[in-house]
PDB file of N, CA and C in Angstrom:
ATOM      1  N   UNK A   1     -12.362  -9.323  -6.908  1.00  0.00           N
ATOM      2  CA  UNK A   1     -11.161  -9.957  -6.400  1.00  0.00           C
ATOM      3  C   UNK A   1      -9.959  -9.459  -7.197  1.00  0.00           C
ATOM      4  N   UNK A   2      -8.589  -9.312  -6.616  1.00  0.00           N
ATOM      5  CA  UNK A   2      -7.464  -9.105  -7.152  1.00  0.00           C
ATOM      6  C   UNK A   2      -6.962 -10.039  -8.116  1.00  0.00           C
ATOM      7  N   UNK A   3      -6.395  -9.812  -9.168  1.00  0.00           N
ATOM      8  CA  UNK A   3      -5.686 -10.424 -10.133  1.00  0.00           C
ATOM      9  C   UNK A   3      -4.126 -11.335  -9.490  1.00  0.00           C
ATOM     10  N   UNK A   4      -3.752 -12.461  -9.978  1.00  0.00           N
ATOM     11  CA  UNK A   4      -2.651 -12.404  -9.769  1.00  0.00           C
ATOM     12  C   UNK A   4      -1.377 -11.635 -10.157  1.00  0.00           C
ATOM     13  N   UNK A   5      -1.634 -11.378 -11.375  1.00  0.00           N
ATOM     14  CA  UNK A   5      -0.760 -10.330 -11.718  1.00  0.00           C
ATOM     15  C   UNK A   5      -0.391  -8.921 -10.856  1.00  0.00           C
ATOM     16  N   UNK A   6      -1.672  -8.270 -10.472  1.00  0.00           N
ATOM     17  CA  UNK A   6      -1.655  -7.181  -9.200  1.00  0.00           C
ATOM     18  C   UNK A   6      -1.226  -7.827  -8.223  1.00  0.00           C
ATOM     19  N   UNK A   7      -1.253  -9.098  -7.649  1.00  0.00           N
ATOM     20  CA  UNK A   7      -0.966  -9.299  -6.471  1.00  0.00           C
ATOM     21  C   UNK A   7       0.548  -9.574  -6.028  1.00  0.00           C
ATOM     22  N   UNK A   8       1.255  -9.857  -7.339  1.00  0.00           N
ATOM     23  CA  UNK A   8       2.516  -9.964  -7.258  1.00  0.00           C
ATOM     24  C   UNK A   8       3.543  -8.350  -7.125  1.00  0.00           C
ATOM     25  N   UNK A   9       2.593  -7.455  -7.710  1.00  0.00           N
ATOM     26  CA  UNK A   9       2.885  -6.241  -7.557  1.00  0.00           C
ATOM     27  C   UNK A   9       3.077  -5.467  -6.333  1.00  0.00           C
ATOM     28  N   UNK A  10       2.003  -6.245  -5.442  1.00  0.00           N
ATOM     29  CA  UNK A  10       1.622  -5.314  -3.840  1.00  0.00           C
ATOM     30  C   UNK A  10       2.287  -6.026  -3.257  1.00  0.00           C
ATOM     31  N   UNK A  11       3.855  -4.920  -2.799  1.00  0.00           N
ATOM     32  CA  UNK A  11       4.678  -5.181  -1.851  1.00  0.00           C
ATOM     33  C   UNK A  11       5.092  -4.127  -1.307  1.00  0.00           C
ATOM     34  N   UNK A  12       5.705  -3.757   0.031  1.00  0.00           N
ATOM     35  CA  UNK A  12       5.839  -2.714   0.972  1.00  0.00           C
ATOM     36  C   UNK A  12       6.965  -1.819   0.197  1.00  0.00           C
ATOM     37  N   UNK A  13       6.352  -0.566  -0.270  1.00  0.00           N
ATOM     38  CA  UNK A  13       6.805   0.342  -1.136  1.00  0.00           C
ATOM     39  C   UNK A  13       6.497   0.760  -1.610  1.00  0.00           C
ATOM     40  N   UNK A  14       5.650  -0.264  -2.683  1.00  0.00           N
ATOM     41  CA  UNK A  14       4.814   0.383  -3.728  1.00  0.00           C
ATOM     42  C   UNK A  14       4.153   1.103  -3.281  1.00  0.00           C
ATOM     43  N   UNK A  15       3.558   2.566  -4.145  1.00  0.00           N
ATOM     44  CA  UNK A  15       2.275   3.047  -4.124  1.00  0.00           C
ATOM     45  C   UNK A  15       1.286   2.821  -4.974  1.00  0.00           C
ATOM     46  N   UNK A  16       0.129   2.783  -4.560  1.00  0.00           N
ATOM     47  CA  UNK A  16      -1.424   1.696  -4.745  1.00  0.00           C
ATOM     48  C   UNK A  16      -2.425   2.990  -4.748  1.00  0.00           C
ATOM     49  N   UNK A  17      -3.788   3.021  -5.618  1.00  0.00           N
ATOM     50  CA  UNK A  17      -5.054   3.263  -5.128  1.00  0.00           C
ATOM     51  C   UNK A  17      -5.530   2.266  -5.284  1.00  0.00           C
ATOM     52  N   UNK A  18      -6.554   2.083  -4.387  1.00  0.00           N
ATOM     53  CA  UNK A  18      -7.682   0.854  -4.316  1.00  0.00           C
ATOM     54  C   UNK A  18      -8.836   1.785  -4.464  1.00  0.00           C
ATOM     55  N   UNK A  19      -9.641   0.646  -5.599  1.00  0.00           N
ATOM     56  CA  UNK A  19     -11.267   1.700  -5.373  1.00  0.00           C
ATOM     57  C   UNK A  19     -11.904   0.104  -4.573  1.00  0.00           C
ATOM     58  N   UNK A  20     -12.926   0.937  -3.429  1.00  0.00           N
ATOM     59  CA  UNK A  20     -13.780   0.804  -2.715  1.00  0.00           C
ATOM     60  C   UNK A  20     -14.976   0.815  -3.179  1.00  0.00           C
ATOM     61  N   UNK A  21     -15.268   2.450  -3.509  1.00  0.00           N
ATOM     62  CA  UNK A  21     -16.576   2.575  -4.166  1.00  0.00           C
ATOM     63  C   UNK A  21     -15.897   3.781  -4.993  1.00  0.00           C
ATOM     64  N   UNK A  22     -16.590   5.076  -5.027  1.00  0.00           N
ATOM     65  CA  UNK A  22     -16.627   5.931  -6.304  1.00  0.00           C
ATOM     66  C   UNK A  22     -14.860   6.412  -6.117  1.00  0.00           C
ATOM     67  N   UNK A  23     -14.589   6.879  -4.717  1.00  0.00           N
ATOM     68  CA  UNK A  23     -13.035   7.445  -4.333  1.00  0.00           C
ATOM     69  C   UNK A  23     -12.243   6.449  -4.309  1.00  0.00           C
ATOM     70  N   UNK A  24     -10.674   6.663  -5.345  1.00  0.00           N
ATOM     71  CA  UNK A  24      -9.834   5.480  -4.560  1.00  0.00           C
ATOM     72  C   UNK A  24      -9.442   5.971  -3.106  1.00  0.00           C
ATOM     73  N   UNK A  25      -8.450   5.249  -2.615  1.00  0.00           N
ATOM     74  CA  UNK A  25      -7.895   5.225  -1.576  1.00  0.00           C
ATOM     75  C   UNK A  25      -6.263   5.311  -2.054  1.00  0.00           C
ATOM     76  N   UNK A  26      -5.320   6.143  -2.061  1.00  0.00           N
ATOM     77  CA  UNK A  26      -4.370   6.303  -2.808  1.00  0.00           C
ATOM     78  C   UNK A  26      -3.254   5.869  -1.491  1.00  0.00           C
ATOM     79  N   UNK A  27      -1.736   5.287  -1.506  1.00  0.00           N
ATOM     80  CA  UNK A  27      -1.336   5.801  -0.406  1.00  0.00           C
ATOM     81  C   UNK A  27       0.017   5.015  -0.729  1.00  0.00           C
ATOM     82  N   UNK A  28       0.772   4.155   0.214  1.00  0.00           N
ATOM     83  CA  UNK A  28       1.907   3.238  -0.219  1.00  0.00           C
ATOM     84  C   UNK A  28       1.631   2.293   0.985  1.00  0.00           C
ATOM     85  N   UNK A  29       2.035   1.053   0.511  1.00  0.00           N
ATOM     86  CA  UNK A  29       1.876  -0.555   0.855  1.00  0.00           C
ATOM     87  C   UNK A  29       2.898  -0.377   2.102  1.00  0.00           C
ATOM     88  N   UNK A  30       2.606  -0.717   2.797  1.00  0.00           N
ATOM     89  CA  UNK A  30       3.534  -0.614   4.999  1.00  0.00           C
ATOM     90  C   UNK A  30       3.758  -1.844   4.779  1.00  0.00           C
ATOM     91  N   UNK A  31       2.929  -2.554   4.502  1.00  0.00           N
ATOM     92  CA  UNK A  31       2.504  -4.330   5.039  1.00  0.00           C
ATOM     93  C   UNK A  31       1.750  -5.162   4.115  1.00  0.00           C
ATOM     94  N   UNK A  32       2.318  -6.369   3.982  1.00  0.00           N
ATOM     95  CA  UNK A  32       1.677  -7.200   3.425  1.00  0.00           C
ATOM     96  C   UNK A  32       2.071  -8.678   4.242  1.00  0.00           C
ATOM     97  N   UNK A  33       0.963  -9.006   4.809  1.00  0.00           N
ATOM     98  CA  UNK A  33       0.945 -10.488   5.961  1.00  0.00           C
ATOM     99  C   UNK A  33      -0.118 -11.224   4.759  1.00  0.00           C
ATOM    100  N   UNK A  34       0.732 -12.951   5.277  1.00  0.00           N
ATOM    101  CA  UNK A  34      -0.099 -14.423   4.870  1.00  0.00           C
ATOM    102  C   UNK A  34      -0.058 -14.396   3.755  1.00  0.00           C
ATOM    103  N   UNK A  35       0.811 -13.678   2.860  1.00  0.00           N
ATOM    104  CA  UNK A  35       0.739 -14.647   1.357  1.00  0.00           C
ATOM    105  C   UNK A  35      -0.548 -14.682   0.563  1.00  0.00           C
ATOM    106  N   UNK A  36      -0.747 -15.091   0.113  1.00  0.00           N
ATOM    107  CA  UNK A  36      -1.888 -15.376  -0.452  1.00  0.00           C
ATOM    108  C   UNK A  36      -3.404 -16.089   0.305  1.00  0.00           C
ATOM    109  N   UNK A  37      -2.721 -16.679   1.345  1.00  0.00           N
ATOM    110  CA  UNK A  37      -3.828 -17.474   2.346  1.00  0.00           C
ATOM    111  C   UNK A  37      -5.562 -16.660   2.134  1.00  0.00           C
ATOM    112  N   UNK A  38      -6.207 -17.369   2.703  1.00  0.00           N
ATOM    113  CA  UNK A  38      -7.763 -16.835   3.080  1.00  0.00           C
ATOM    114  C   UNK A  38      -7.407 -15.776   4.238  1.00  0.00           C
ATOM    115  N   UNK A  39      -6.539 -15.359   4.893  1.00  0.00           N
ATOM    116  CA  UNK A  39      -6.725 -14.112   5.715  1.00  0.00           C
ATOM    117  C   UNK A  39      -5.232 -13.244   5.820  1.00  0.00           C
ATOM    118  N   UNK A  40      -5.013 -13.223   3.817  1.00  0.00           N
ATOM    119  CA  UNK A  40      -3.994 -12.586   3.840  1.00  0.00           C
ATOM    120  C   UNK A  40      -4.419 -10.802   3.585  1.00  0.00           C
ATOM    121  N   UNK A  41      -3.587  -9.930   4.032  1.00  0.00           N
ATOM    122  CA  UNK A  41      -4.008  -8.701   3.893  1.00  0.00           C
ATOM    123  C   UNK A  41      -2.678  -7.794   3.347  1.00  0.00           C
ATOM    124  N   UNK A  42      -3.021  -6.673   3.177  1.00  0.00           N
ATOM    125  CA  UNK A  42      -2.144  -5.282   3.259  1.00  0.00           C
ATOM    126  C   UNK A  42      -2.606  -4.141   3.677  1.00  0.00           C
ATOM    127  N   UNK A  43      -1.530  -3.347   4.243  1.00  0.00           N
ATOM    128  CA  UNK A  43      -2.025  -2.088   4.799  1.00  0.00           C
ATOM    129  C   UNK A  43      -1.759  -0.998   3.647  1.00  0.00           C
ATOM    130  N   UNK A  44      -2.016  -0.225   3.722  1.00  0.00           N
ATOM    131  CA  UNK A  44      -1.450   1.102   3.094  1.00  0.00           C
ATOM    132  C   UNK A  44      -2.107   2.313   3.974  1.00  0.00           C
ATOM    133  N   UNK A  45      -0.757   3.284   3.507  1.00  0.00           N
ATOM    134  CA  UNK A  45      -0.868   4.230   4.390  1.00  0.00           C
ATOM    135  C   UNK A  45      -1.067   5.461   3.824  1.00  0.00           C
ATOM    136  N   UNK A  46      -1.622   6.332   4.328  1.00  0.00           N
ATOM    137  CA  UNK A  46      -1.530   8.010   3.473  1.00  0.00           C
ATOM    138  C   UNK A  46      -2.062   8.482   4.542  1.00  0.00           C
ATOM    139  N   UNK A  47      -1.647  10.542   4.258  1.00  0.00           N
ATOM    140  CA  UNK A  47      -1.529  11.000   5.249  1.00  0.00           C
ATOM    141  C   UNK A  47      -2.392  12.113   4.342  1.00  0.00           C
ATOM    142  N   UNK A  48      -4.123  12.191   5.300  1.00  0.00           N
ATOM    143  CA  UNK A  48      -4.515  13.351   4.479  1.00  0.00           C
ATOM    144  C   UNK A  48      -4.789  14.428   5.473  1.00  0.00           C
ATOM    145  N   UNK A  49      -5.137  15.834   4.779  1.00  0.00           N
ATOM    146  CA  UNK A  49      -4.807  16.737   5.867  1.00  0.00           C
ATOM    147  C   UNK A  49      -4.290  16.906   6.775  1.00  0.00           C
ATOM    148  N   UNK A  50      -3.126  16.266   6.851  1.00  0.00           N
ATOM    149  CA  UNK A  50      -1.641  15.864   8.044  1.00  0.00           C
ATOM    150  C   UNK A  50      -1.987  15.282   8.774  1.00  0.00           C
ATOM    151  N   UNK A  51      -3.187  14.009   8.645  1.00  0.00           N
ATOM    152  CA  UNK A  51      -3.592  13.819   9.526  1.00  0.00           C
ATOM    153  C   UNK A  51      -3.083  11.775   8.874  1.00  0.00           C
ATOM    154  N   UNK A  52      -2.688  11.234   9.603  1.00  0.00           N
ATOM    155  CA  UNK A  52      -1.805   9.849   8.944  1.00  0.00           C
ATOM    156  C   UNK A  52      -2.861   9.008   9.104  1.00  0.00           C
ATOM    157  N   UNK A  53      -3.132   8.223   8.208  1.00  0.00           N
ATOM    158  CA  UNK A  53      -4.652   7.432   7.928  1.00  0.00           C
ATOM    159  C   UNK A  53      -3.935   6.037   7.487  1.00  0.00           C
ATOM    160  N   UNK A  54      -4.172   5.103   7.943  1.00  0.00           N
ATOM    161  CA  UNK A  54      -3.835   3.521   7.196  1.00  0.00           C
ATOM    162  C   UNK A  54      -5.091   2.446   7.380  1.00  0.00           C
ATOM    163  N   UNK A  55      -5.258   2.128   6.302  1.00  0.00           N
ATOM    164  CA  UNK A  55      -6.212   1.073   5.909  1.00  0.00           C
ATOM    165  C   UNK A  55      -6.064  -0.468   5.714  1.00  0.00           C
ATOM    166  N   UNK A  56      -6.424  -1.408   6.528  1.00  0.00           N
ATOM    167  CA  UNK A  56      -5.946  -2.730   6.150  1.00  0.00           C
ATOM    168  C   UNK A  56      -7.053  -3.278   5.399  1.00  0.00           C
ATOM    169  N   UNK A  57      -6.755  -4.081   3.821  1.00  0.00           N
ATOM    170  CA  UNK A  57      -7.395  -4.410   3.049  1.00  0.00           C
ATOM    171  C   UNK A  57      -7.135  -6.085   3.201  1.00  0.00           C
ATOM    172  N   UNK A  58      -8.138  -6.692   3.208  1.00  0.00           N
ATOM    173  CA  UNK A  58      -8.173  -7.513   2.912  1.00  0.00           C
ATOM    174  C   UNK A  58      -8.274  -8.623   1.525  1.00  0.00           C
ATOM    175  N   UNK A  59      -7.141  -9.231   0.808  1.00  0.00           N
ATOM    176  CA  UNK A  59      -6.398  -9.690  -0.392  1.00  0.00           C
ATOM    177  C   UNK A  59      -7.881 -10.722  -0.855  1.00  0.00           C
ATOM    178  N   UNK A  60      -8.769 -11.118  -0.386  1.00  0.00           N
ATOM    179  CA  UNK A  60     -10.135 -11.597  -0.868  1.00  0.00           C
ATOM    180  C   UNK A  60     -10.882 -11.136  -0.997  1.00  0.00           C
ATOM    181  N   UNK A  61     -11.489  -9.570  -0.486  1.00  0.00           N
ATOM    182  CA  UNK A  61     -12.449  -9.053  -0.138  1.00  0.00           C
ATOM    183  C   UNK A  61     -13.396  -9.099  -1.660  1.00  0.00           C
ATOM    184  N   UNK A  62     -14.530  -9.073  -1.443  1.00  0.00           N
ATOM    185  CA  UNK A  62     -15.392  -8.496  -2.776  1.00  0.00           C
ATOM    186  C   UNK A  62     -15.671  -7.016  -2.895  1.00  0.00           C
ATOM    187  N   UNK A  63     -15.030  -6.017  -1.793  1.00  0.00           N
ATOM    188  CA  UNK A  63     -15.922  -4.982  -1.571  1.00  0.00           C
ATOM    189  C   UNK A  63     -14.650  -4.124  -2.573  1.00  0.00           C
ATOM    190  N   UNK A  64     -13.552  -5.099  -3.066  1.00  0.00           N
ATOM    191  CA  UNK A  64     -12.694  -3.884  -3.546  1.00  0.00           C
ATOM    192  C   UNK A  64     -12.714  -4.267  -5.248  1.00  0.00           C
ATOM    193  N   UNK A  65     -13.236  -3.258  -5.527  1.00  0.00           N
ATOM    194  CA  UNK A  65     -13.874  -2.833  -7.023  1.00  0.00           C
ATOM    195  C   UNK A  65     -12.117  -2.901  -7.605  1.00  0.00           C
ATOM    196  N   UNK A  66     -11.063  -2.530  -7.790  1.00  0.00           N
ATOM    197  CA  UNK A  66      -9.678  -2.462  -8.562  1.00  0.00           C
ATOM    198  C   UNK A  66      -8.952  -2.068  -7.671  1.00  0.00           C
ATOM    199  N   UNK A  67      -7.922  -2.708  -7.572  1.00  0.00           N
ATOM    200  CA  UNK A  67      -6.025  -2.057  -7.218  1.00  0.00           C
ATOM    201  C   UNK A  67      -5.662  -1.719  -8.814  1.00  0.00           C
ATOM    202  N   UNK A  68      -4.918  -0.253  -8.359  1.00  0.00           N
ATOM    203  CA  UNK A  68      -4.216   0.231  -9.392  1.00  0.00           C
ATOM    204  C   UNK A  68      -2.584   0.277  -8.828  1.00  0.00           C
ATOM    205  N   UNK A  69      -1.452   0.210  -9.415  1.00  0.00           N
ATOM    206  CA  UNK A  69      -0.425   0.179  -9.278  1.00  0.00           C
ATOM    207  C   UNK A  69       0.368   1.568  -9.716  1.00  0.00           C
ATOM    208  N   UNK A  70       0.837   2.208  -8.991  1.00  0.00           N
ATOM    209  CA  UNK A  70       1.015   3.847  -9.435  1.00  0.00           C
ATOM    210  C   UNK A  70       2.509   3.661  -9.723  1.00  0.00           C
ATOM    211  N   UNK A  71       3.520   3.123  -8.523  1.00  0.00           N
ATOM    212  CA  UNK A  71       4.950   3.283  -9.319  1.00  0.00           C
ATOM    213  C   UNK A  71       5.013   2.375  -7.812  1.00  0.00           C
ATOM    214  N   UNK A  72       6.017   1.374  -8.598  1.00  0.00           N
ATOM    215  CA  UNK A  72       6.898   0.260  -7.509  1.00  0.00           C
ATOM    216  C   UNK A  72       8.030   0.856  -7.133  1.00  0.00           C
ATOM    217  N   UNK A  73       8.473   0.830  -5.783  1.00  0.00           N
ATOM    218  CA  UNK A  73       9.985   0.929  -5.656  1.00  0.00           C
ATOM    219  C   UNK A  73      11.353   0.236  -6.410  1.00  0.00           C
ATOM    220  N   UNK A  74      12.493   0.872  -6.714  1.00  0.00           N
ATOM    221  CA  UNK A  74      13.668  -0.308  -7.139  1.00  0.00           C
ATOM    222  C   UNK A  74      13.911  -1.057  -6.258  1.00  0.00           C
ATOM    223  N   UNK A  75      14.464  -1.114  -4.891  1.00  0.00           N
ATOM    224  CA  UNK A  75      14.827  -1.695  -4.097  1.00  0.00           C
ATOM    225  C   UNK A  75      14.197  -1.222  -2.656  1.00  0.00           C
ATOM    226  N   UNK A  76      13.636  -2.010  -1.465  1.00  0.00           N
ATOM    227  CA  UNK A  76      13.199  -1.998  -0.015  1.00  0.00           C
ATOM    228  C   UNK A  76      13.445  -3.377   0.604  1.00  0.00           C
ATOM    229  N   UNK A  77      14.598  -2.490   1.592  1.00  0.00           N
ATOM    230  CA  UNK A  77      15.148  -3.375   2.474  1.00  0.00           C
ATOM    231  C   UNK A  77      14.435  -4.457   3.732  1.00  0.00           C
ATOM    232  N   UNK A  78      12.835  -3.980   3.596  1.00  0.00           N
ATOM    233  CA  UNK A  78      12.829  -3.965   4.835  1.00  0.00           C
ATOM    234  C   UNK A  78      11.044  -5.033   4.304  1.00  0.00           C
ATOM    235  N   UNK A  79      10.533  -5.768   4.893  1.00  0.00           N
ATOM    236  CA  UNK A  79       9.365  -6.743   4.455  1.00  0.00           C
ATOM    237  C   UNK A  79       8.353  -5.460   5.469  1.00  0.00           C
ATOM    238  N   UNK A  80       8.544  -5.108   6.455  1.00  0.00           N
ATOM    239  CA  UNK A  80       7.499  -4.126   6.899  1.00  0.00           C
ATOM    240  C   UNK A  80       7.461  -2.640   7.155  1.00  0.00           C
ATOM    241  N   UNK A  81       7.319  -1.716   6.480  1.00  0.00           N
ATOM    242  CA  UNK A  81       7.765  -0.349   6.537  1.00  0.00           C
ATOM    243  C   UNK A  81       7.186   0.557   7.678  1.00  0.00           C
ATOM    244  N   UNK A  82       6.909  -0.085   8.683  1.00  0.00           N
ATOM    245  CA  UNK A  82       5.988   0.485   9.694  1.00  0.00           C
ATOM    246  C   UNK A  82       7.079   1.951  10.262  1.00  0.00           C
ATOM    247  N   UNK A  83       8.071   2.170  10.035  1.00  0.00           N
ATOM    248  CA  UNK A  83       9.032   3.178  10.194  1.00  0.00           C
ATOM    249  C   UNK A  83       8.473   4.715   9.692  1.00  0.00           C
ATOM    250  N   UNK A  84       7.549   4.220   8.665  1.00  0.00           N
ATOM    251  CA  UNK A  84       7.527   5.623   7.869  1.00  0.00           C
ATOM    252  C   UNK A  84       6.295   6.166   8.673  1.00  0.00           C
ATOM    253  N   UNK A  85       5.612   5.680   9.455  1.00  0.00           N
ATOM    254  CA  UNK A  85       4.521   6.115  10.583  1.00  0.00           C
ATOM    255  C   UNK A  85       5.361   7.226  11.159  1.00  0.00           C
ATOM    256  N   UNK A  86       6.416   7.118  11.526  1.00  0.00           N
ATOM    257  CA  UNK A  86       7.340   7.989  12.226  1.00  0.00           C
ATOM    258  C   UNK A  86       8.015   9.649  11.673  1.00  0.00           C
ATOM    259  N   UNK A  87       8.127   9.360  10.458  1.00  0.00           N
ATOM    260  CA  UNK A  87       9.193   9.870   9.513  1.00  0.00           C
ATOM    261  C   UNK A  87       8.010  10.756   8.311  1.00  0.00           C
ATOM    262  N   UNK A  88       8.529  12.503   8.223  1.00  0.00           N
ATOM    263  CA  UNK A  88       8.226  13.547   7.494  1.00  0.00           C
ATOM    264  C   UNK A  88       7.723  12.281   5.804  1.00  0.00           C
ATOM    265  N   UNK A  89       7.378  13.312   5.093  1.00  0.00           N
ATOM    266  CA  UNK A  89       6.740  13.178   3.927  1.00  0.00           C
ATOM    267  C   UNK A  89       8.150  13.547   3.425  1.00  0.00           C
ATOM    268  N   UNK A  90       9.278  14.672   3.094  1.00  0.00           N
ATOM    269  CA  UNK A  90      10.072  14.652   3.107  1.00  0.00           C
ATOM    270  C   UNK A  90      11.192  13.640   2.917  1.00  0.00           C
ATOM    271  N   UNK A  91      11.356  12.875   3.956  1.00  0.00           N
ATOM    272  CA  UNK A  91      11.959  11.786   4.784  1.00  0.00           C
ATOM    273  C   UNK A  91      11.926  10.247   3.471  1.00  0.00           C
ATOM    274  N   UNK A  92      10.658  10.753   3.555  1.00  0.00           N
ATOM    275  CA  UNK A  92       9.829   9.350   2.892  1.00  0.00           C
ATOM    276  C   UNK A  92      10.729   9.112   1.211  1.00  0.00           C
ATOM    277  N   UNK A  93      10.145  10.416   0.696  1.00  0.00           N
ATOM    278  CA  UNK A  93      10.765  10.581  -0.615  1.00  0.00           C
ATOM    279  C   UNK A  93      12.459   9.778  -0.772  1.00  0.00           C
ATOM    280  N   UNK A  94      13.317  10.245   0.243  1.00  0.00           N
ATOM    281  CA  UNK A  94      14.263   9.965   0.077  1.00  0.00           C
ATOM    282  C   UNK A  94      14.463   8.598   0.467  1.00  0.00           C
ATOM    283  N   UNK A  95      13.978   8.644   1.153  1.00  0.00           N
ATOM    284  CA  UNK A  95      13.922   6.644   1.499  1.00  0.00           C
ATOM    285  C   UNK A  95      14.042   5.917   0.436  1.00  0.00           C
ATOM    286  N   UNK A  96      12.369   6.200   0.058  1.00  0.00           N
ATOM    287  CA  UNK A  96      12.073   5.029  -1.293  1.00  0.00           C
ATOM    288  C   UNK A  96      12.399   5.501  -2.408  1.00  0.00           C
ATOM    289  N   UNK A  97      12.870   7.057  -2.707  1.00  0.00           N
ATOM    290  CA  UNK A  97      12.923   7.245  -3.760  1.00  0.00           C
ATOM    291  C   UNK A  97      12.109   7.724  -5.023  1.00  0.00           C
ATOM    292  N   UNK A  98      10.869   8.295  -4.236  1.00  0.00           N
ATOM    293  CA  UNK A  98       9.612   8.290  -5.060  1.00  0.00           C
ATOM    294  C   UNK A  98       8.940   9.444  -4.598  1.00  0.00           C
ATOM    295  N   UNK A  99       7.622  10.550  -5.052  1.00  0.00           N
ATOM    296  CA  UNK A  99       7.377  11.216  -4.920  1.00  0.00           C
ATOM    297  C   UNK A  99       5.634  10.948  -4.001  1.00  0.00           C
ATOM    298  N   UNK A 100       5.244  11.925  -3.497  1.00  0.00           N
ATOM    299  CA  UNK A 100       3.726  11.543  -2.658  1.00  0.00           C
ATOM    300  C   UNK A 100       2.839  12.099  -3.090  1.00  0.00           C
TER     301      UNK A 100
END
């Protein structure tokens, strides 16, 4: 289970790996729905072999071995980043300000 401390961390911007099992899952936070509730989640997104991959994790699960916290954004305007589905790797950088 997630820490509270990590959980205050995972907000739409940040970039995250989650380990699963042996591979993390590296990418940046789109979404985070329900708070803390029993069916609260987050997405994160990454794009491997140009090919755009997003994962919704579930904030109880047992199956997730650690969230790591790679670098938070300063400022995001926006509670759901579903925009960057749209928008270059390029694009992205300048948005948030951060590298991929």
């Amino acid at each position: 289970m997630i820490s509270e401390e990590i959980l205050k961390q995972i907000k739409p911007g940040a970039k995250i790996k989650v380990y699963e099992g042996k591979t993390p899952f590296k990418g940046i936070v789109i979404a985070r729905k329900h708070g803390k509730e029993a069916g609260g989640t987050f997405t994160v997104r990454a794009v491997l072999e140009g090919v755009g991959v997003e994962k919704v994790y579930p904030i109880h699960s047992p199956a997730i071995i650690k969230v790591e916290i790679v670098s938070s954004p300063k400022k995001v305007s926006r509670s759901k980043l579903y925009f960057i589905r749209d928008i270059s790797n390029a694009r992205i950088k300048q948005k948030l300000g951060m590298s991929l």
